[in-house]
Protein backbone atom coordinates (compact mmCIF):
# COMPACT_ATOMS: atom_id res chain seq x y z
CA UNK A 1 0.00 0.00 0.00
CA UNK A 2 2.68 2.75 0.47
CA UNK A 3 4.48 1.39 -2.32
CA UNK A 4 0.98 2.21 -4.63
CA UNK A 5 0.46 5.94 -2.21
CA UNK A 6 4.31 6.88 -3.45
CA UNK A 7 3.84 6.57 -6.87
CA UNK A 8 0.32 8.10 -7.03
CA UNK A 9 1.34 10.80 -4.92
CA UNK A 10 4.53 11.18 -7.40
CA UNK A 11 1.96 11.29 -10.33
CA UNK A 12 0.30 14.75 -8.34
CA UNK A 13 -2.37 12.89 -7.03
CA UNK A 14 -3.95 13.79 -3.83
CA UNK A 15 -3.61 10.68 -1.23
CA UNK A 16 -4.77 10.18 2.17
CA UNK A 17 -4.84 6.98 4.21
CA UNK A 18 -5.33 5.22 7.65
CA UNK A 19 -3.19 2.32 9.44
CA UNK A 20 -2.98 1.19 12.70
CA UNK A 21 0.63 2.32 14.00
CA UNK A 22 3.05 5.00 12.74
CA UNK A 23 5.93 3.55 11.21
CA UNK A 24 8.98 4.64 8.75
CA UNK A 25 7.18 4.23 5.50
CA UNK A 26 4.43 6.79 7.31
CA UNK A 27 6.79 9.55 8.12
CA UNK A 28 8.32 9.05 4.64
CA UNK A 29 4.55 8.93 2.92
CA UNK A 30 3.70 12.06 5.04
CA UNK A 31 6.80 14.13 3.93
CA UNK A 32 5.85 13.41 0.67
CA UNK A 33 2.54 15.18 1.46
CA UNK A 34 0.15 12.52 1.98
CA UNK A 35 -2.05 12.73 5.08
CA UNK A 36 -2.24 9.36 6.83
CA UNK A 37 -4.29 8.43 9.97
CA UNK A 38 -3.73 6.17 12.82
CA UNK A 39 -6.61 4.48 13.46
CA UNK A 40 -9.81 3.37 11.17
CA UNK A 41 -12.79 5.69 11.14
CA UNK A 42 -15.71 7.10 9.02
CA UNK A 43 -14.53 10.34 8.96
CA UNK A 44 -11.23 9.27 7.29
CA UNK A 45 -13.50 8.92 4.30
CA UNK A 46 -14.30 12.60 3.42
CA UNK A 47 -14.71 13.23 -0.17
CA UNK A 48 -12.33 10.80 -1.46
CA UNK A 49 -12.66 10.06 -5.24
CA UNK A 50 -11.97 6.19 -4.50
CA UNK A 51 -10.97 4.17 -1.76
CA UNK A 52 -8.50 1.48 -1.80
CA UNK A 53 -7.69 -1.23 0.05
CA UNK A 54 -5.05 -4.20 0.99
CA UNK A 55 -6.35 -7.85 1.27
CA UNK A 56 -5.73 -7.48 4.78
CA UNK A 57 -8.50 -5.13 5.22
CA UNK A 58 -11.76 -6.74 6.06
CA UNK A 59 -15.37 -6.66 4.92
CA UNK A 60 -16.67 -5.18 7.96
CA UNK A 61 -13.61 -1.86 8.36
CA UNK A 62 -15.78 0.79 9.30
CA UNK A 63 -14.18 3.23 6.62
CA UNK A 64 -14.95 0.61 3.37
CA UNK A 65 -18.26 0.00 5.19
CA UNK A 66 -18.73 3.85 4.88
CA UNK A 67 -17.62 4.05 1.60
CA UNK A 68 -20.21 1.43 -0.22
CA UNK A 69 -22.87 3.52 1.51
CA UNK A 70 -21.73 6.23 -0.02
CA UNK A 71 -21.08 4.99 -3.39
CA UNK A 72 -17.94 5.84 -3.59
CA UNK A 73 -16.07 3.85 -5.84
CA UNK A 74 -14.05 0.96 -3.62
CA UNK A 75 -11.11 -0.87 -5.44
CA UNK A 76 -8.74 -3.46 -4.61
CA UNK A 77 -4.83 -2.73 -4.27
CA UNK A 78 -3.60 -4.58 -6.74
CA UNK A 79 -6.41 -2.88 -9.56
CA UNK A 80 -4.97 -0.11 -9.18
CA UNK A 81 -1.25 -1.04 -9.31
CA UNK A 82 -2.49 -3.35 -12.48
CA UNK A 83 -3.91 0.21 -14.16
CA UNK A 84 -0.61 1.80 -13.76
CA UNK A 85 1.72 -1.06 -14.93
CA UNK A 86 -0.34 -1.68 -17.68
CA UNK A 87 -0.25 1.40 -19.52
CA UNK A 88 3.83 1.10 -19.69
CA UNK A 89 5.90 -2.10 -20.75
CA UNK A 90 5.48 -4.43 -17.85
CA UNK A 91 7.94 -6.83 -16.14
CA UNK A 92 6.31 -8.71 -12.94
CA UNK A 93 8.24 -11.20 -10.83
CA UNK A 94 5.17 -13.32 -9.40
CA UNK A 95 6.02 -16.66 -6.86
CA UNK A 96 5.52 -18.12 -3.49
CA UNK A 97 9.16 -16.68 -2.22
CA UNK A 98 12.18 -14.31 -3.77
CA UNK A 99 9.41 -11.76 -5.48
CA UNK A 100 10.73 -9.04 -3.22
CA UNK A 101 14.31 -9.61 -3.49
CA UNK A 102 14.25 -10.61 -7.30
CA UNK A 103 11.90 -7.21 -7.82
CA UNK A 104 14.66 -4.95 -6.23
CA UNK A 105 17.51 -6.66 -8.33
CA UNK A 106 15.56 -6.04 -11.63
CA UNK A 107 14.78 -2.61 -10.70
CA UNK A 108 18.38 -1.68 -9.73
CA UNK A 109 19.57 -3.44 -12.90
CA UNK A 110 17.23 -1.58 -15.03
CA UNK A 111 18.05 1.75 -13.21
CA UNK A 112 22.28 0.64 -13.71
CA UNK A 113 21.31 0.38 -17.60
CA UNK A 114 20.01 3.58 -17.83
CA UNK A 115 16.52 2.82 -18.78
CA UNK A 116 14.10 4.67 -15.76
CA UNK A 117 12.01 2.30 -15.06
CA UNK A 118 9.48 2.79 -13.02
CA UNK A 119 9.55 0.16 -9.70
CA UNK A 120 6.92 -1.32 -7.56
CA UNK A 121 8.57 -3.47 -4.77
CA UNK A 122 6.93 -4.74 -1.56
CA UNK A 123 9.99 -4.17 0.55
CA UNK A 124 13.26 -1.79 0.56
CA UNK A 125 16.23 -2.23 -0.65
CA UNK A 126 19.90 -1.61 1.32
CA UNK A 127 22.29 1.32 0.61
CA UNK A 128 20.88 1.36 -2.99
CA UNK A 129 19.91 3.98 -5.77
CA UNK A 130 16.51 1.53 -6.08
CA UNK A 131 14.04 2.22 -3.41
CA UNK A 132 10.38 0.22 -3.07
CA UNK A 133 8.42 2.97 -5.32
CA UNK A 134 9.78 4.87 -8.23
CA UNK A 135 8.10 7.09 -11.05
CA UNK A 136 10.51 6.44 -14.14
CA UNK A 137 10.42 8.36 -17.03
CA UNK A 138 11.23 4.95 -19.51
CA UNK A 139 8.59 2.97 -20.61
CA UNK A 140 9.57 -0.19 -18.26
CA UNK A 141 7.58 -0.82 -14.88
CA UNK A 142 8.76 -3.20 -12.66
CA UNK A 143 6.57 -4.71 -10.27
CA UNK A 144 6.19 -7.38 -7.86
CA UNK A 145 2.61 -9.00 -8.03
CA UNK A 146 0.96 -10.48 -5.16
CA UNK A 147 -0.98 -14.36 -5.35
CA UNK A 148 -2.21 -14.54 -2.26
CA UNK A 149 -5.55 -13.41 -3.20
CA UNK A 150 -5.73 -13.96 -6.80
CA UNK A 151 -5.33 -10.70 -7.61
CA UNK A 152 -1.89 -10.59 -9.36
CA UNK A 153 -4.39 -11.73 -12.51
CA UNK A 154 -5.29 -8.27 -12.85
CA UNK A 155 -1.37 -7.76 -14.78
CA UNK A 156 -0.44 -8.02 -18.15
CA UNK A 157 2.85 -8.47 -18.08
CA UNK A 158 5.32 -8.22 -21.12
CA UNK A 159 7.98 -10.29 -19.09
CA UNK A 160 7.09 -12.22 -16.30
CA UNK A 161 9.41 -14.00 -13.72
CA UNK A 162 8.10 -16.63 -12.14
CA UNK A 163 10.41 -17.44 -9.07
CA UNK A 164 8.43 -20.87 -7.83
CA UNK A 165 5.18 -21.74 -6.31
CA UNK A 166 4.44 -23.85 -3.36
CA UNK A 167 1.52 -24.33 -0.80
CA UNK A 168 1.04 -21.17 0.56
CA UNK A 169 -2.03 -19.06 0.72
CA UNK A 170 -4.16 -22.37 1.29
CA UNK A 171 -6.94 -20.27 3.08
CA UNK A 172 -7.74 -18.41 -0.13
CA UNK A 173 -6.55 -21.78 -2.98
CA UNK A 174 -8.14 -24.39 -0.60
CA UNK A 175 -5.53 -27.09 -2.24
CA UNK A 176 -2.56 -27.15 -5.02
CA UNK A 177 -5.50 -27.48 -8.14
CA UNK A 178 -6.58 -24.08 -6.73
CA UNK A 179 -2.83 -23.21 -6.78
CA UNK A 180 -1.63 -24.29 -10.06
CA UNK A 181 -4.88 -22.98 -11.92
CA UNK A 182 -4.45 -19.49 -10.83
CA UNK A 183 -0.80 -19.86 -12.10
CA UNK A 184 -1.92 -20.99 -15.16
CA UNK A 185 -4.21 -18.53 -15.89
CA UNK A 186 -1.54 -16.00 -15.09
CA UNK A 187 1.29 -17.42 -17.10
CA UNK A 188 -1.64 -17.07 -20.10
CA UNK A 189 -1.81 -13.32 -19.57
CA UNK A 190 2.10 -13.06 -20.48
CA UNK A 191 2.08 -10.65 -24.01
CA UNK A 192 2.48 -13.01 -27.16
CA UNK A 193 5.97 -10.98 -28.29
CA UNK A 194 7.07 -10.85 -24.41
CA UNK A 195 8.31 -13.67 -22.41
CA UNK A 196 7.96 -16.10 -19.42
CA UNK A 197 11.30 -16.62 -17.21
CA UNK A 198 10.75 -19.69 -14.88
CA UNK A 199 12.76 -20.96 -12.38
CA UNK A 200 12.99 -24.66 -13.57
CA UNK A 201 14.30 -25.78 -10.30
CA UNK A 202 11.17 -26.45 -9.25
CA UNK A 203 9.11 -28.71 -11.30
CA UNK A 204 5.82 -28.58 -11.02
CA UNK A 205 6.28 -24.97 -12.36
CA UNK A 206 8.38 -26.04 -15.00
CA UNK A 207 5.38 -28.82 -16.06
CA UNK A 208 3.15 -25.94 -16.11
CA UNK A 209 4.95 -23.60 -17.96
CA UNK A 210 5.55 -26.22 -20.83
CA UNK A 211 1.81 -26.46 -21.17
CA UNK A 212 1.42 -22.96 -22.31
CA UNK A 213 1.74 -21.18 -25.52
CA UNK A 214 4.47 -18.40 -24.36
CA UNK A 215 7.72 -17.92 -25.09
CA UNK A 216 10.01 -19.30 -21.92
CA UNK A 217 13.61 -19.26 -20.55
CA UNK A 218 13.90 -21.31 -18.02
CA UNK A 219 16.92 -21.15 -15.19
CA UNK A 220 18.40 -22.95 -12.51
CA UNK A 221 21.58 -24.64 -11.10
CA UNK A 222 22.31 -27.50 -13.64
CA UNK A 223 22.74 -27.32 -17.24
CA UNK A 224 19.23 -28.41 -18.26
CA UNK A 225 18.19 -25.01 -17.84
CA UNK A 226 18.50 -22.05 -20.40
CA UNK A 227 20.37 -20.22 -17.92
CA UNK A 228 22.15 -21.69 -15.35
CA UNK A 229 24.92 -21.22 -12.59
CA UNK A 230 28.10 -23.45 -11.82
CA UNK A 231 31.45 -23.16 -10.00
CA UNK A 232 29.89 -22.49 -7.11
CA UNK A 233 31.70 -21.05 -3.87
CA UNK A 234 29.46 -19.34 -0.84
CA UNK A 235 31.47 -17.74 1.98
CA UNK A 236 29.32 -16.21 4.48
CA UNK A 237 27.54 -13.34 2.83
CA UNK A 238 29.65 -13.52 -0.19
CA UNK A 239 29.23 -16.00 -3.08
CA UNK A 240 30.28 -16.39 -6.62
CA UNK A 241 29.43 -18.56 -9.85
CA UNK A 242 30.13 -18.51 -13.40
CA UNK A 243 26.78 -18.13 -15.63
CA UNK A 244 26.46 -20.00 -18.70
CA UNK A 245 23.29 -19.83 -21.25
CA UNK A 246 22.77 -21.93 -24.19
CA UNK A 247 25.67 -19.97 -26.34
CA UNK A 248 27.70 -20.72 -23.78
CA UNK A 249 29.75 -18.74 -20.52
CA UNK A 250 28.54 -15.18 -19.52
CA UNK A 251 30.57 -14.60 -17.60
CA UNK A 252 31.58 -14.55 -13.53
CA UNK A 253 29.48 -13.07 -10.55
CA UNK A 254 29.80 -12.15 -7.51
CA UNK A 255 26.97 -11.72 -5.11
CA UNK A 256 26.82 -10.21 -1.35
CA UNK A 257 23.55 -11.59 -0.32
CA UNK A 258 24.05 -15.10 1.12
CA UNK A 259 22.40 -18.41 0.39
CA UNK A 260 21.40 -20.44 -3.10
CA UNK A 261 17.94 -19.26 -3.23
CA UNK A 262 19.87 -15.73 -3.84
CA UNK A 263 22.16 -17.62 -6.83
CA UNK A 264 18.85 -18.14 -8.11
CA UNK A 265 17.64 -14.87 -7.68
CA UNK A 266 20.41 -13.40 -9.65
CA UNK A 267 19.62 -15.91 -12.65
CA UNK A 268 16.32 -14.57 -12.55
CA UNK A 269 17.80 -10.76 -13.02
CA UNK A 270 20.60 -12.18 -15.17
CA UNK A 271 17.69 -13.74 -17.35
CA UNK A 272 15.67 -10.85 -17.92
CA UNK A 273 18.69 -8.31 -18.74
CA UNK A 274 19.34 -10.87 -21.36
CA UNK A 275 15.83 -10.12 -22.73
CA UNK A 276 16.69 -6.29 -22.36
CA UNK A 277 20.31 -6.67 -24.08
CA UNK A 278 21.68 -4.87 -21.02
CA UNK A 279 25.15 -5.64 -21.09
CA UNK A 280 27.32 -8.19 -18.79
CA UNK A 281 29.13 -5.16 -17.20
CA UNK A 282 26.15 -3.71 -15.95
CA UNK A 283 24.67 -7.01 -14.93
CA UNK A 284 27.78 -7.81 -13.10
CA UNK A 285 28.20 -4.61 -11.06
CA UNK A 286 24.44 -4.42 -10.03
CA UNK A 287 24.40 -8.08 -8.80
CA UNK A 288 27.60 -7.35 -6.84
CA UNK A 289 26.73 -4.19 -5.92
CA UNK A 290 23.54 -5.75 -4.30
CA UNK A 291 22.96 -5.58 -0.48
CA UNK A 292 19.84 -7.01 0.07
CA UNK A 293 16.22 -6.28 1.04
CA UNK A 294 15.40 -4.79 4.41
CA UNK A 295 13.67 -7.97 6.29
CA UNK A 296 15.50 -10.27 4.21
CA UNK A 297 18.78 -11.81 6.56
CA UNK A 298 19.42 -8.33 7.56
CA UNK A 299 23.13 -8.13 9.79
CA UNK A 300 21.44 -5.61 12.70
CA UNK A 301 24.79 -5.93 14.56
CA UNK A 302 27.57 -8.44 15.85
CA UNK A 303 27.69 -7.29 19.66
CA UNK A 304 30.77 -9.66 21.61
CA UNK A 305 31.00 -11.48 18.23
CA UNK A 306 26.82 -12.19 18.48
CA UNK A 307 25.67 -12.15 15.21
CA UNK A 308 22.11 -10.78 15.11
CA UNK A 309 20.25 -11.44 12.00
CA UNK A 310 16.40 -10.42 11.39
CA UNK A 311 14.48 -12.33 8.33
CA UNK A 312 10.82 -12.14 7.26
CA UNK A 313 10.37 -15.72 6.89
CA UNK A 314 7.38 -17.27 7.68
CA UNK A 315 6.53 -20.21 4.92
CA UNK A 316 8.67 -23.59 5.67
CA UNK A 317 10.10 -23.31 2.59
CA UNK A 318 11.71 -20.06 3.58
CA UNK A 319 12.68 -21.07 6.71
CA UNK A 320 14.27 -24.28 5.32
CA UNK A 321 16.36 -21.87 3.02
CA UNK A 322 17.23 -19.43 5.73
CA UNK A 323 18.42 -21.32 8.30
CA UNK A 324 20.81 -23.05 5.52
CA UNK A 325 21.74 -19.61 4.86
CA UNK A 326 23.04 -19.35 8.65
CA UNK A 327 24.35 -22.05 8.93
CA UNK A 328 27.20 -20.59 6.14
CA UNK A 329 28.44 -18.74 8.70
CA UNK A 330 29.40 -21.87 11.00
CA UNK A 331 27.85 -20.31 14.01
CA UNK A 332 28.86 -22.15 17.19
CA UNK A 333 24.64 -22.16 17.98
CA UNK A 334 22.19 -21.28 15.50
CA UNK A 335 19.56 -19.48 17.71
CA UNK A 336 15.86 -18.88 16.38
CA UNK A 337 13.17 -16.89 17.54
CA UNK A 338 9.66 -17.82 15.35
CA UNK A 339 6.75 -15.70 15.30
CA UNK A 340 4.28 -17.68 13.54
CA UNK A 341 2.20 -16.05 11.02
CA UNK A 342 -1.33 -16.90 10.83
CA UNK A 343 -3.41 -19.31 12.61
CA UNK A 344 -4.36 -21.09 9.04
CA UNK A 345 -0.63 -20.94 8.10
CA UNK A 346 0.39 -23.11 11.24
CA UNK A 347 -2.66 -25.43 11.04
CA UNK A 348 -2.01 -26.32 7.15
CA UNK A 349 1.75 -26.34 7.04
CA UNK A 350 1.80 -27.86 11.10
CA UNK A 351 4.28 -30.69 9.71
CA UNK A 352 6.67 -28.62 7.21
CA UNK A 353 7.29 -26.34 10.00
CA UNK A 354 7.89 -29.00 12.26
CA UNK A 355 10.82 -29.98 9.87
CA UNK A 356 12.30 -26.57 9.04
CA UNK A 357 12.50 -25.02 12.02
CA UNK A 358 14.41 -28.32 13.65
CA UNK A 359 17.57 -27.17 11.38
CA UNK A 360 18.07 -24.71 14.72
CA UNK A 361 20.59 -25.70 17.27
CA UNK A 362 18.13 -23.93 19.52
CA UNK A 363 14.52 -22.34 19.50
CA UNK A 364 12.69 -20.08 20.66
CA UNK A 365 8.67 -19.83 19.74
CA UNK A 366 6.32 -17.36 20.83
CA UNK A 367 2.56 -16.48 19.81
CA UNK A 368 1.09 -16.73 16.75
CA UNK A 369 1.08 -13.38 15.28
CA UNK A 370 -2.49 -13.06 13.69
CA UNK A 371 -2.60 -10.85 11.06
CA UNK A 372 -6.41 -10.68 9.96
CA UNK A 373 -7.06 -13.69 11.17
CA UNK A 374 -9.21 -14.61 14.26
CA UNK A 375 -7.64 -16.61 16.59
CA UNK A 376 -9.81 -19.53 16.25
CA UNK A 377 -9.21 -19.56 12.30
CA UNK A 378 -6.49 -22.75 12.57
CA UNK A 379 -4.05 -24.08 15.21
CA UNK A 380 -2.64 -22.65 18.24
CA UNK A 381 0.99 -22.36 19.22
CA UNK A 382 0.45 -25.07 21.92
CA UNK A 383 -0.09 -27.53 19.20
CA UNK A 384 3.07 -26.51 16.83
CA UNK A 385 5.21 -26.26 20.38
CA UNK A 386 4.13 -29.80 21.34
CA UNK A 387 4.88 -31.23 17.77
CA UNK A 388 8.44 -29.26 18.04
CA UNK A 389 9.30 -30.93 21.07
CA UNK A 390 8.65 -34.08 19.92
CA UNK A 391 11.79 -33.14 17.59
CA UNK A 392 13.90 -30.70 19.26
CA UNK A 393 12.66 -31.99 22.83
CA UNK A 394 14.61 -29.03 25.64
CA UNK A 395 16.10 -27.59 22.50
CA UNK A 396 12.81 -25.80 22.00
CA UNK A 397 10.81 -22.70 24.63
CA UNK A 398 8.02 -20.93 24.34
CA UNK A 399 8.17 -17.38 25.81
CA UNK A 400 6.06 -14.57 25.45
CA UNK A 401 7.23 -11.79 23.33
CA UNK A 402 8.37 -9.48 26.21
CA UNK A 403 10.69 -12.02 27.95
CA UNK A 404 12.51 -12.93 25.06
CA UNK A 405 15.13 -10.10 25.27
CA UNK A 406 15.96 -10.80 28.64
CA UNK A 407 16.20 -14.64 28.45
CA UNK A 408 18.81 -14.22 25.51
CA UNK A 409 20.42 -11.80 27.14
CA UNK A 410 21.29 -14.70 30.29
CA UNK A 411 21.65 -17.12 27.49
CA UNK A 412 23.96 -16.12 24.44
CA UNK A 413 27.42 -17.03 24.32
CA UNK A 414 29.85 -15.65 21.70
CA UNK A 415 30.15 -17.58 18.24
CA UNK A 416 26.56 -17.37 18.64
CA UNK A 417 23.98 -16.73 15.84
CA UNK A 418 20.42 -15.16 16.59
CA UNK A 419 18.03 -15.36 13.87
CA UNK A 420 14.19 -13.76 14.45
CA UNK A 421 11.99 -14.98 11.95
CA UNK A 422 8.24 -13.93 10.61
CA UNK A 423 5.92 -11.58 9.26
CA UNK A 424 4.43 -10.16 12.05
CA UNK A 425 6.35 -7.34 15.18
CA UNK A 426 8.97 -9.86 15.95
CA UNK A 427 12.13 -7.53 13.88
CA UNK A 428 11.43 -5.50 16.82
CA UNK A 429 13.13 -7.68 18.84
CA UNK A 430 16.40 -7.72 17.04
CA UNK A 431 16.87 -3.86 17.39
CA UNK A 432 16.08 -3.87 21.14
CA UNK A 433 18.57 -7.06 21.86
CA UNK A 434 21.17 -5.21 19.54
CA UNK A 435 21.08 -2.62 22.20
CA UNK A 436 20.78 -4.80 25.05
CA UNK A 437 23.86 -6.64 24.32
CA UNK A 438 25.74 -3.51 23.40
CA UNK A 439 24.55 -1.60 26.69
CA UNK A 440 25.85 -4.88 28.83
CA UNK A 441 29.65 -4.14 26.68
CA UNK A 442 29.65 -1.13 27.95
CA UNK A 443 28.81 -1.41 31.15
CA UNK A 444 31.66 -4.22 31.38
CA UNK A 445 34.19 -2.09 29.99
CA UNK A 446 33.33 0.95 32.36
């Protein structure tokens, strides 16, 4: 939503909104000149043209409730974005996991190549020239499209990244048909001259795309794919491959964004600046040039060589591919704290998490954070705490949010990783034990 108010407000338009809590992307919507509200109320309506809304609004908010009796015109987020990245050429990057980080290396390679695009990214980027919303004057728009709901078939993309698909958003699909025919029906909408980049790692996407009519490049790690990385060497943070395509080697890259999810990442990127003919130069200084996304293994601080890492993973699968990003580093204990998101979530993935988060040395689990949800929409933590400790047994706590800081603070050693995972407040936490641990140095060396 204040990725959509940006823009808008950069095309002159007058924007006013309403969320729950202030936050940084509020004080940087509000400098802009956009009014914004804390709280949900009638009066917030006032003589608005239209009124849009996230899917995590409800039926019953009191200010869309005001607006249908009003008649005022009420429209879905994603309509909106889909009227604006339609009128221009259109490259989405759809998929269960990656969109946000694959979005911000396409729209800092497209910015590096001197084309002003236009960029619609649902997080924001580190110590970059890209940020989350930016009115181009080229005729590309990059945007990351959201599934969850359906509503990223409201796009018609030119060239359209697919980075994977997976069981997520079962409260809205019901089951993988409901998954894999709203893919299908999106891959359709791809532009007859444009083209569909898949990640043909995972196969049931790769099945799918083959079944359509649209031009496709597929990419990956092994030589069946169009475009594909080898030689590889991870180090921490840092990692390099050599990139080959079906005329043979690009060339070398260098990446500081850790893990093999972010190899593939950069194929995706590397794959449409192919389509672009944006040169290797530029491909290979954005891509190593490339910090990261806010939320996405963020470093908030080594404190008495504690390495403090926040992540916004909440699906298995990104768990899985987290915590193998840690454990790069060799920490001497790999330390999570989970916020589950969504009561559905737990109750239809109860097992997958189960196996993902027991790649921790230790864990930590707290309340389910519930979004929209009511709390009697799925399972409770109790159940996903019992079923951890069948695996991790006293490897795994629960503790509620507020005494996390001060167990860790009794309980980390140095050589020690912390890693605070979800959706929902939990990156809080990592700030506040940042400080914690660096107001107990102090105090030590005074």
């Amino acid at each position: 939503m204040g990725t959509l108010a940006s823009l808008l407000l950069d095309q002159g338009h007058s924007v006013s909104g309403s969320d729950l809590k202030d936050n940084e992307l509020i004080l940087g919507l509000r400098k802009k000149g956009a009014t914004v509200t804390i709280g949900h109320h009638t009066s917030n309506v006032k003589d608005a043209d239209y009124v849009v809304y996230s899917s995590a609004v409800r039926v019953n908010n009191p200010e869309l409730m005001e607006s249908e009796s009003r008649n005022i015109p009420v429209l879905q987020r994603a309509q909106v974005l889909a009227q604006l990245v339609n009128q221009q050429t259109a490259i989405t990057i759809a998929g269960a996991h990656g969109k946000t980080t694959t979005t911000s290396m396409v729209s800092s390679l497209l910015i590096n190549a001197g084309l002003k695009p236009t960029t619609a990214i649902g997080g924001t980027i580190n110590n970059s020239v890209a940020y989350n919303a930016n009115l181009g004057a080229g005729k590309y728009f990059v945007a990351e499209v959201d599934e969850s709901d359906g509503t990223f078939l409201y796009f018609n993309p030119h060239y359209s990244i697919i980075t994977n698909m997976d069981f997520e958003h079962v409260d809205f699909y019901k089951n993988w048909e409901g998954i894999t025919e709203a893919y299908a029906k999106f891959i359709a909408r791809t532009h007859k001259d444009g083209c569909l980049i898949v990640c043909g790692e995972d196969k049931k996407l790769l099945e799918l795309a083959r079944r359509q009519k649209v031009n496709t490049v597929t990419y990956g790690m092994s030589d069946q794919q169009e475009v594909y990385a080898a030689r590889i060497v991870t180090d921490g943070f840092q990692s390099s491959f050599s990139c080959y395509t079906l005329k043979g080697k690009l060339g070398d890259f260098e990446l500081n964004v850790p893990g093999r999810h972010n190899i593939l990442n950069a194929l995706a990127c590397i794959s449409v600046g192919l389509q672009l003919g944006i040169s290797y130069e530029v491909m290979n200084k954005t891509l190593k040039n490339f910090t990261g996304v806010k939320r996405r293994f963020q470093l908030k601080g080594r404190v008495n060589e504690v390495m403090v890492i926040d992540d916004y993973g909440h699906h298995p699968t990104e768990i899985a591919a987290t915590l193998n990003a840690a454990r790069l580093f060799a920490p001497k204990r790999l330390i999570t704290v989970f916020q589950p998101h969504r009561y559905s979530r737990t109750k239809f993935l109860l097992n997958e998490f189960v196996g993902s988060l027991g790649l921790s040395d230790e864990l930590i689990l707290t309340d389910i954070y519930a979004a929209s949800e009511k709390v009697s929409e799925g399972v409770g933590v109790k159940v996903l705490f019992a079923e951890l400790q069948k695996t991790l047994g006293p490897r795994a706590t629960f503790l509620k949010k507020e005494n996390i800081i001060k167990y860790l603070q009794d309980h980390v050693q140095p050589g020690d990783m912390v890693l605070f995972l979800g959706a929902g407040d939990i990156y809080h936490l990592s700030d506040e034990l940042v400080g914690t641990l660096s107001c107990a140095v102090n105090h030590m060396g005074q």
